[in-house]
Protein backbone atom coordinates (compact mmCIF):
# COMPACT_ATOMS: atom_id res chain seq x y z
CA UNK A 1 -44.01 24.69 0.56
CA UNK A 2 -44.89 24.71 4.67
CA UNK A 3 -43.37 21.77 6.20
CA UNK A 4 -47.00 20.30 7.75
CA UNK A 5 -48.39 20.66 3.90
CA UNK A 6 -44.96 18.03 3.26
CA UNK A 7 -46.00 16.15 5.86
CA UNK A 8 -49.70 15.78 5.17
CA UNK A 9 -48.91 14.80 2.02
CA UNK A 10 -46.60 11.81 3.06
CA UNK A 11 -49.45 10.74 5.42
CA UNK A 12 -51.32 10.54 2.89
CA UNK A 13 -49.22 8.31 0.84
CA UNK A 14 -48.74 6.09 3.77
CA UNK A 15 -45.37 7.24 5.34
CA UNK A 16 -44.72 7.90 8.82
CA UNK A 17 -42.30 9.30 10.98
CA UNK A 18 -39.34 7.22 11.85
CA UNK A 19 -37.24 9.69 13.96
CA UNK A 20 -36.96 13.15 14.92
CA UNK A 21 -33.08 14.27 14.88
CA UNK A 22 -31.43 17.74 15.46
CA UNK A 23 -31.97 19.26 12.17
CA UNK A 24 -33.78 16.76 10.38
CA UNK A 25 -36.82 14.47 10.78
CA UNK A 26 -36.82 10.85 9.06
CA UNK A 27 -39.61 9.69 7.39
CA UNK A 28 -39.97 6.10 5.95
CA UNK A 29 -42.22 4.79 3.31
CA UNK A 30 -42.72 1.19 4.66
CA UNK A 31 -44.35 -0.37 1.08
CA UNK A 32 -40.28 0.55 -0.16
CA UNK A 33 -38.41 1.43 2.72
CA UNK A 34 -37.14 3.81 1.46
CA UNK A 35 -35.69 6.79 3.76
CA UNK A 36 -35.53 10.59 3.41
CA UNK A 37 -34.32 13.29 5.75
CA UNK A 38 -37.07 16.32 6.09
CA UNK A 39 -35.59 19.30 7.07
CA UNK A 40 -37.01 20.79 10.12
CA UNK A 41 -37.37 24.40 8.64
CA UNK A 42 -41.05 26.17 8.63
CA UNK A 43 -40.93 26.81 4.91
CA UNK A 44 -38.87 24.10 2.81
CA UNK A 45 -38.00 25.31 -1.10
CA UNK A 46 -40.16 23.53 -3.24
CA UNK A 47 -37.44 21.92 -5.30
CA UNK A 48 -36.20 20.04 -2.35
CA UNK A 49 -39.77 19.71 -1.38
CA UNK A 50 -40.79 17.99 -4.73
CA UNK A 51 -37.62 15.47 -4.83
CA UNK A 52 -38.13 14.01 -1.46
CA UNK A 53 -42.15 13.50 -2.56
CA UNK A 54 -40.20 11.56 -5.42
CA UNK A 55 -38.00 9.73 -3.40
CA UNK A 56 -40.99 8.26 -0.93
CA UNK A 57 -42.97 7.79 -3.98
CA UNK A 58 -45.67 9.76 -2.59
CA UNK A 59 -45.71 12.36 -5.97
């Protein structure tokens, strides 16, 4: 999956960028606060992809 599709998709469901770091990018869901690292790559394997929609709750 292409990183922007990830990230439109969390937009979508309401998360937002907390940080930007080296390798990764934090993104926070603020209904659960939950965070998850996004991995600043162009094309992330959908596996990984799929489990940190899970994690934000924005499947």
């Amino acid at each position: 999956m292409k990183r922007s599709e990830l990230e439109r998709k969390l937009r979508i469901a309401g998360c937002y960028l907390k940080r930007e770091g080296r390798s990764h990018s934090l993104w926070i869901n603020p209904k659960s606060g939950v965070i998850e690292a996004v991995p600043r790559h162009r094309e992330i394997k959908e596996p990984l992809a799929k489990k940190i929609l899970k994690n934000l709750g924005a499947e």
